[in-house]
PDB file of N, CA and C in Angstrom:
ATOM      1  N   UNK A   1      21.944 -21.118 -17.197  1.00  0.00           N
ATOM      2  CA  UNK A   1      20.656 -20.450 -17.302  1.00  0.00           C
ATOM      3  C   UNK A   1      20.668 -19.197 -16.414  1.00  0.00           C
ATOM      4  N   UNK A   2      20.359 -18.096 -17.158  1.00  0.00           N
ATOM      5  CA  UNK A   2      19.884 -16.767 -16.348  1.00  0.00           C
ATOM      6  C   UNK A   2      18.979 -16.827 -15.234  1.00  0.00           C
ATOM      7  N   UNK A   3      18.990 -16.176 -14.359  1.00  0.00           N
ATOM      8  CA  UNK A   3      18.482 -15.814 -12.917  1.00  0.00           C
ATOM      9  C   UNK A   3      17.381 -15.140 -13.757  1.00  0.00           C
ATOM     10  N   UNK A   4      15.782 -15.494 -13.400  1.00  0.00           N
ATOM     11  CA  UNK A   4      14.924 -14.439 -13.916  1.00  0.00           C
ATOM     12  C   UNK A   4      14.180 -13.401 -13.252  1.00  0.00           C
ATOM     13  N   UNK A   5      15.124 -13.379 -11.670  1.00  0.00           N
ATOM     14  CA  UNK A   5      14.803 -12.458 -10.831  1.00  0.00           C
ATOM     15  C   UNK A   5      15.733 -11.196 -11.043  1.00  0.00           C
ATOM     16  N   UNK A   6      15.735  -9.997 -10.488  1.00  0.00           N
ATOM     17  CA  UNK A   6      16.449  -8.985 -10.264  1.00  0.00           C
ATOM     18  C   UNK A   6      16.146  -8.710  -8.323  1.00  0.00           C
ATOM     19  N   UNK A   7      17.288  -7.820  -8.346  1.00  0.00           N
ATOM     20  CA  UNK A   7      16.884  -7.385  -6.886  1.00  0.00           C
ATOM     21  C   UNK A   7      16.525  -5.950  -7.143  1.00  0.00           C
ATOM     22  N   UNK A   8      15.196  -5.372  -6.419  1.00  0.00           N
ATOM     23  CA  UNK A   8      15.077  -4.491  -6.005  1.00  0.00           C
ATOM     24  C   UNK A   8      15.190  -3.668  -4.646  1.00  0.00           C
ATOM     25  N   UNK A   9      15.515  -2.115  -4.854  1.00  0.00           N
ATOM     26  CA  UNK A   9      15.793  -1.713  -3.452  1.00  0.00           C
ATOM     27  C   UNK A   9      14.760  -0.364  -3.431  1.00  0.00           C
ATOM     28  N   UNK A  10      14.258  -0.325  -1.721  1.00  0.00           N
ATOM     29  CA  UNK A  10      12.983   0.956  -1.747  1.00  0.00           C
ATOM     30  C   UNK A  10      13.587   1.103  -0.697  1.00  0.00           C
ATOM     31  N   UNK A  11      13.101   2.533  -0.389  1.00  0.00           N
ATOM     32  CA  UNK A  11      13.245   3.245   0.580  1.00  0.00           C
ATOM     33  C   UNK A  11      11.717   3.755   1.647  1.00  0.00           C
ATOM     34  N   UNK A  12      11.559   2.769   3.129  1.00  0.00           N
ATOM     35  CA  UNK A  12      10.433   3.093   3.557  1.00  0.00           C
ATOM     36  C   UNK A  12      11.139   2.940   4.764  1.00  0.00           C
ATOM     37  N   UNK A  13       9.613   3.917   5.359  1.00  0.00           N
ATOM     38  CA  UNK A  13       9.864   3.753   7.283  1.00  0.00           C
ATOM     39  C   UNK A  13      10.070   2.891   7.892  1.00  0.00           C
ATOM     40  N   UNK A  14      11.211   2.659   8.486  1.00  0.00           N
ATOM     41  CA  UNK A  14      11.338   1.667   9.621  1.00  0.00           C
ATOM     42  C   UNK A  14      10.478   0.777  10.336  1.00  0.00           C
ATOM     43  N   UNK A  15       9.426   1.896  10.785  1.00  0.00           N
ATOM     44  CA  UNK A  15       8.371   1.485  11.634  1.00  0.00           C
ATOM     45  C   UNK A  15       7.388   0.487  10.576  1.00  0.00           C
ATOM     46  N   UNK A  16       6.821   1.248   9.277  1.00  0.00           N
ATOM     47  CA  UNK A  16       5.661   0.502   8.444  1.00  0.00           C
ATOM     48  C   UNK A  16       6.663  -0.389   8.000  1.00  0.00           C
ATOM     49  N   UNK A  17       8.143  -1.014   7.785  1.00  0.00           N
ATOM     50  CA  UNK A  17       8.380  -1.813   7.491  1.00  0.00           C
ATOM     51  C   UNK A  17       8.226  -3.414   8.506  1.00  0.00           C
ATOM     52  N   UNK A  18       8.564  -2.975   9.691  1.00  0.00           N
ATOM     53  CA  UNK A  18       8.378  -3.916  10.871  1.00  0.00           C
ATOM     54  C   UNK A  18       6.956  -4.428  10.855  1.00  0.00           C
ATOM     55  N   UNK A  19       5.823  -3.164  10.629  1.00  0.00           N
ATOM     56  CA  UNK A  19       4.119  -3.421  11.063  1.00  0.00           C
ATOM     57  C   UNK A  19       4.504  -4.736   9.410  1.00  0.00           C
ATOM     58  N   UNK A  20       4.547  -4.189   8.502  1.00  0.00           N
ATOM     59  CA  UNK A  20       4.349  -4.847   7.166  1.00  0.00           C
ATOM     60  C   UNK A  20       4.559  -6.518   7.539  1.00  0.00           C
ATOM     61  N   UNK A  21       5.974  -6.908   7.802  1.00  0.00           N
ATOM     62  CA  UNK A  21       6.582  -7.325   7.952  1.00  0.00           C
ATOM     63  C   UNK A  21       5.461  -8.367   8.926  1.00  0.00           C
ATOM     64  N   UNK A  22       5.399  -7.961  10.239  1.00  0.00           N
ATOM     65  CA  UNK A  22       4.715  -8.575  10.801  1.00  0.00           C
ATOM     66  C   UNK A  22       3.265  -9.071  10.512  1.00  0.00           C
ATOM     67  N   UNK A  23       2.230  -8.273   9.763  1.00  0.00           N
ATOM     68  CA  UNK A  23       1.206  -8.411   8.884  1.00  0.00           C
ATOM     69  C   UNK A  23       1.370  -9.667   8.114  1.00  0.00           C
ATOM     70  N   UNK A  24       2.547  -9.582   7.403  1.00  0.00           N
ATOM     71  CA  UNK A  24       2.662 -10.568   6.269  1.00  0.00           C
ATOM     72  C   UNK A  24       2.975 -11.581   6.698  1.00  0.00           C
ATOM     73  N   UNK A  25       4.124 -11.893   7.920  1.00  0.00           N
ATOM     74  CA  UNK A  25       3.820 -12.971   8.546  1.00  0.00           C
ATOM     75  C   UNK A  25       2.770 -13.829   9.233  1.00  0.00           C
ATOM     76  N   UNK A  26       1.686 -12.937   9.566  1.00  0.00           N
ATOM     77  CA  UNK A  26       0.384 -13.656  10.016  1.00  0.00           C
ATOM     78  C   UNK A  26      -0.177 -14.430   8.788  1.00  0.00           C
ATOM     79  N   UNK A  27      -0.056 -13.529   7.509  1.00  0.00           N
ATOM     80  CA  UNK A  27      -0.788 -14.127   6.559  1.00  0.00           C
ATOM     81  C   UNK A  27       0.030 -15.199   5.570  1.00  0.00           C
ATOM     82  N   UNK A  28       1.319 -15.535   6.538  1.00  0.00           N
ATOM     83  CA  UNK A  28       1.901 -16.841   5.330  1.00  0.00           C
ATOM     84  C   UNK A  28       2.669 -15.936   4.653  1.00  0.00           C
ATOM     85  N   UNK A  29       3.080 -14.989   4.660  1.00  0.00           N
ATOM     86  CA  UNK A  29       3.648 -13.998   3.116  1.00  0.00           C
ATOM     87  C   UNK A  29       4.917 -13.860   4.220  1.00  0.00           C
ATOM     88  N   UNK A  30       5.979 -13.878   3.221  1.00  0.00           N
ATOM     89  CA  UNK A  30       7.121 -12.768   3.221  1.00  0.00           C
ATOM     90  C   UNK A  30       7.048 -11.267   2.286  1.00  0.00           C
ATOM     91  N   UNK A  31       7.937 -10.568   2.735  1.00  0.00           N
ATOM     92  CA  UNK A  31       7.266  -9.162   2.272  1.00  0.00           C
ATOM     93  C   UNK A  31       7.554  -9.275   0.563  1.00  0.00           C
ATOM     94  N   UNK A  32       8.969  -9.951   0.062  1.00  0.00           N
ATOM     95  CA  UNK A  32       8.889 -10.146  -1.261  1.00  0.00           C
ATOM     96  C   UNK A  32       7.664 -10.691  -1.900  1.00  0.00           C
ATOM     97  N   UNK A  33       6.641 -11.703  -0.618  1.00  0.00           N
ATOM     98  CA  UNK A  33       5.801 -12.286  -1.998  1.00  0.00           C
ATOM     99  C   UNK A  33       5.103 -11.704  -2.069  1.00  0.00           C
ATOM    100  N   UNK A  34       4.368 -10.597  -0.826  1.00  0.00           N
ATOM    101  CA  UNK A  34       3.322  -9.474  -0.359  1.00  0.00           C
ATOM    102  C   UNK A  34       3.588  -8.114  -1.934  1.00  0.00           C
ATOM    103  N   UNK A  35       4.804  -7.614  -1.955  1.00  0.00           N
ATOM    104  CA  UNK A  35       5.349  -7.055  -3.031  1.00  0.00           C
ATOM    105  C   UNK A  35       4.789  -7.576  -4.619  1.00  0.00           C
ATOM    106  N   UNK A  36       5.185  -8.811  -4.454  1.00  0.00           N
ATOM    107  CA  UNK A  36       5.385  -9.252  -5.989  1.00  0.00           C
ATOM    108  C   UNK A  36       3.787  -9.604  -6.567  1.00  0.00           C
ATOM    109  N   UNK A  37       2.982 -10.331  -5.395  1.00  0.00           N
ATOM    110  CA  UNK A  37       1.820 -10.135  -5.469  1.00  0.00           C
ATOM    111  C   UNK A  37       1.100  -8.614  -5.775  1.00  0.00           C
ATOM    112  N   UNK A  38       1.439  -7.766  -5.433  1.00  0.00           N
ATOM    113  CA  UNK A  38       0.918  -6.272  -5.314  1.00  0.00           C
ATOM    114  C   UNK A  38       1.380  -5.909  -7.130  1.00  0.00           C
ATOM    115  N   UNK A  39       2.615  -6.512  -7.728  1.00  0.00           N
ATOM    116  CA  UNK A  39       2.939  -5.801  -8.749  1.00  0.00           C
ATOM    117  C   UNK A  39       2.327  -6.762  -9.707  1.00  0.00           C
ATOM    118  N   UNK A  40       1.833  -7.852  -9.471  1.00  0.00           N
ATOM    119  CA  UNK A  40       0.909  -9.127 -10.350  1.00  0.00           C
ATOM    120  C   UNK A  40      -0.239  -8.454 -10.701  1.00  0.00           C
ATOM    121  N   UNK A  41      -1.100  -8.195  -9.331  1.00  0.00           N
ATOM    122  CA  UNK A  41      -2.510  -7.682  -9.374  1.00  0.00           C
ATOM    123  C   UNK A  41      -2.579  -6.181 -10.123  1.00  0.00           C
ATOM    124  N   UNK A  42      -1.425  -5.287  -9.844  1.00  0.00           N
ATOM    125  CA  UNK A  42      -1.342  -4.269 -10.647  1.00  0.00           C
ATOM    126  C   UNK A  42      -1.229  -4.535 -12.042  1.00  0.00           C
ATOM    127  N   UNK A  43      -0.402  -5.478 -12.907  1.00  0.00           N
ATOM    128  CA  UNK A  43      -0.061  -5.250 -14.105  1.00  0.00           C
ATOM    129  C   UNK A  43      -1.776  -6.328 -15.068  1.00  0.00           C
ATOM    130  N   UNK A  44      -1.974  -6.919 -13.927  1.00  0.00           N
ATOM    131  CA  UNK A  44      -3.228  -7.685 -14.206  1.00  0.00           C
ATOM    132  C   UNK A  44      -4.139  -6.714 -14.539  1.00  0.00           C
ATOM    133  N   UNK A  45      -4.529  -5.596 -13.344  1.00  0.00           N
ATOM    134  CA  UNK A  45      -5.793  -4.864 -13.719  1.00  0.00           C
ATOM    135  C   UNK A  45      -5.900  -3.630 -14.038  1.00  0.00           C
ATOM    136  N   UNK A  46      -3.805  -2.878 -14.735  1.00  0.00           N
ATOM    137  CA  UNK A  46      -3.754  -2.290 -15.522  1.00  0.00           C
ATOM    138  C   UNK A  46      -4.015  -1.151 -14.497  1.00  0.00           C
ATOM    139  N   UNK A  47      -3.611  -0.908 -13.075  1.00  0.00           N
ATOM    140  CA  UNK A  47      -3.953  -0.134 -12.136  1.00  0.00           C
ATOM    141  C   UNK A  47      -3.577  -0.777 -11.058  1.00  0.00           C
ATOM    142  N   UNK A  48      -3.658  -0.202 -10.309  1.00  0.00           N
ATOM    143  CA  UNK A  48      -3.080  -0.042  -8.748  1.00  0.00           C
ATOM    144  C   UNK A  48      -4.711  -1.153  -8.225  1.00  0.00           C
ATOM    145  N   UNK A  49      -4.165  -2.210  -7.435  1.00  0.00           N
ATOM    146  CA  UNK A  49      -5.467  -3.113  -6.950  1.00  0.00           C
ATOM    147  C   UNK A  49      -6.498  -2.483  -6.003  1.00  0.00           C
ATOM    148  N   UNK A  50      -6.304  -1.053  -5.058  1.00  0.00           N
ATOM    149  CA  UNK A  50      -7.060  -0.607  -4.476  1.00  0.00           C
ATOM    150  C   UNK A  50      -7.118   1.259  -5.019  1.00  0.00           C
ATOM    151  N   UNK A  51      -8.427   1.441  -4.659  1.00  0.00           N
ATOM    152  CA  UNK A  51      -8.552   2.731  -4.829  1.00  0.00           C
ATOM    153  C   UNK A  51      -7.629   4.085  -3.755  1.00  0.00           C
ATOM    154  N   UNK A  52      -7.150   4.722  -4.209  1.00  0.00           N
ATOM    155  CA  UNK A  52      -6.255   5.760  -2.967  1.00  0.00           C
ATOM    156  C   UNK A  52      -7.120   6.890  -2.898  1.00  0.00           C
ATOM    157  N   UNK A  53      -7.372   7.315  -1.742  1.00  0.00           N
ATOM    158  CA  UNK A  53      -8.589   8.547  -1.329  1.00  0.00           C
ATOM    159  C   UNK A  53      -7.831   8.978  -0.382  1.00  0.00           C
ATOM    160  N   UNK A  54      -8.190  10.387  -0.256  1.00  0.00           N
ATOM    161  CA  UNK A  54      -7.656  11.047   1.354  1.00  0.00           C
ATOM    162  C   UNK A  54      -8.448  11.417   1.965  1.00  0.00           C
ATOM    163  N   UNK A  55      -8.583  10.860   3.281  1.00  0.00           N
ATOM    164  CA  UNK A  55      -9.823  10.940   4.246  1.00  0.00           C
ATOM    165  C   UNK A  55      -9.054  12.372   5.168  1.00  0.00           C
ATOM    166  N   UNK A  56      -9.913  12.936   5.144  1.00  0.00           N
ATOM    167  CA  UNK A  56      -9.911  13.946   6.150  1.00  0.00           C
ATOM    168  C   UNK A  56      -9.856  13.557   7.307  1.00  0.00           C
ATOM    169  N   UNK A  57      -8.824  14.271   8.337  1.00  0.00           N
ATOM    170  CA  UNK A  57      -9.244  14.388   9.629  1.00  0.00           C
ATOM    171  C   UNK A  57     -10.826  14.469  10.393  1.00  0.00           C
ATOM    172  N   UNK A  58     -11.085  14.369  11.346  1.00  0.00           N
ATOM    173  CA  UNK A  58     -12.467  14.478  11.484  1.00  0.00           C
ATOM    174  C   UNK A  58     -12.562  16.523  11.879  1.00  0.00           C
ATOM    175  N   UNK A  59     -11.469  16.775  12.541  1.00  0.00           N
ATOM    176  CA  UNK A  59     -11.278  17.605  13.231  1.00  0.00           C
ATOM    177  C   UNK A  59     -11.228  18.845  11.898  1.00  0.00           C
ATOM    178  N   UNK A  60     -10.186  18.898  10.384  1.00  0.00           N
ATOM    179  CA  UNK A  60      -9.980  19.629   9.740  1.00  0.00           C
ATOM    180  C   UNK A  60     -11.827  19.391   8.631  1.00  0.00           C
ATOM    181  N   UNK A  61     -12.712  18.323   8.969  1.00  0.00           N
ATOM    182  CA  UNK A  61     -13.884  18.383   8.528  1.00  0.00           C
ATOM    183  C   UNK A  61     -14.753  19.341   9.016  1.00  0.00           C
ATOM    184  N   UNK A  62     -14.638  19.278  10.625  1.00  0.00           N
ATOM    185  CA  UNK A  62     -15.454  19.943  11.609  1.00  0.00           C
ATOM    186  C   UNK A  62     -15.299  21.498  11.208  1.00  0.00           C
ATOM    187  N   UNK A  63     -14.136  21.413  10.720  1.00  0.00           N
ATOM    188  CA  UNK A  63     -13.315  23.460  10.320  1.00  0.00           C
ATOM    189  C   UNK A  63     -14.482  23.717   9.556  1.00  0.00           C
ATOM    190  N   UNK A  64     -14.741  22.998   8.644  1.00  0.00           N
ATOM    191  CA  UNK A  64     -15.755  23.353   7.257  1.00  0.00           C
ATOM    192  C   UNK A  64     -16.307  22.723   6.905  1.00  0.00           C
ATOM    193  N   UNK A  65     -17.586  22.743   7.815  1.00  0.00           N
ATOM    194  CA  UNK A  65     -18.600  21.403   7.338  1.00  0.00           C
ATOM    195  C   UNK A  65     -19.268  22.036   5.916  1.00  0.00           C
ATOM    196  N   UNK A  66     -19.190  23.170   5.527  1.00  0.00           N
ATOM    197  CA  UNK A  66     -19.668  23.631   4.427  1.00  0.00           C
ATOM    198  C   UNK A  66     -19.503  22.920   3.035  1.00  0.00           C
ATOM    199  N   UNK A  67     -18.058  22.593   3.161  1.00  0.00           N
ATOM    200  CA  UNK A  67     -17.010  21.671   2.381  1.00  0.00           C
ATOM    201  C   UNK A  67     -17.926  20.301   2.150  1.00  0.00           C
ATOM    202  N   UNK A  68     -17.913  19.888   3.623  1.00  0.00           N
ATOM    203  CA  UNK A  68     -18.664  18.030   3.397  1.00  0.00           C
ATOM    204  C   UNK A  68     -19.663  18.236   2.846  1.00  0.00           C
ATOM    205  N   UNK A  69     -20.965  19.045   2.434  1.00  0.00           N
ATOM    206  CA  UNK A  69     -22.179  19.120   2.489  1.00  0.00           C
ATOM    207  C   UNK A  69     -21.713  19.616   0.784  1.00  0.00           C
ATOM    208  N   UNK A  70     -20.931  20.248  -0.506  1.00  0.00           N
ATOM    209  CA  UNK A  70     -20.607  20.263  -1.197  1.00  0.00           C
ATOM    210  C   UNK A  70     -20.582  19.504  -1.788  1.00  0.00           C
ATOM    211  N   UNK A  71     -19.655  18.214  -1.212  1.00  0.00           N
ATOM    212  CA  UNK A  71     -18.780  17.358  -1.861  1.00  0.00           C
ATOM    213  C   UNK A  71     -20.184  16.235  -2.072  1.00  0.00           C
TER     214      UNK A  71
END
């Protein structure tokens, strides 16, 4: 019988791999199941499970509060 896993390989920071790593150990997870979970909930809801936004600095806000009061 075939293996119905594959291995995958990514390329991330050292550092967010250790924080990850350690995260997922608090919560019971190894990072494969943290992963595989993430690509479940994605193919489930046909999208990425959280919304991605870019928060401004507070400091590059302060440049142009004209901007915040726009938006």
């Amino acid at each position: 019988m075939k293996d119905k896993t594959i291995n995958m390989s990514i390329r991330i920071d050292k550092n967010l791999k250790k924080q990850a790593d350690i995260l997922f150990k608090e919560l019971g997870l190894n990072t494969t199941a943290a992963v595989t979970m993430f690509i479940k909930q994605s193919i489930r809801e046909q999208s990425i499970p959280f919304r991605p936004v870019i928060e401004k600095k507070e400091a590059e806000i302060m440049e142009d509060p004209e901007e915040l009061i726009a938006s």
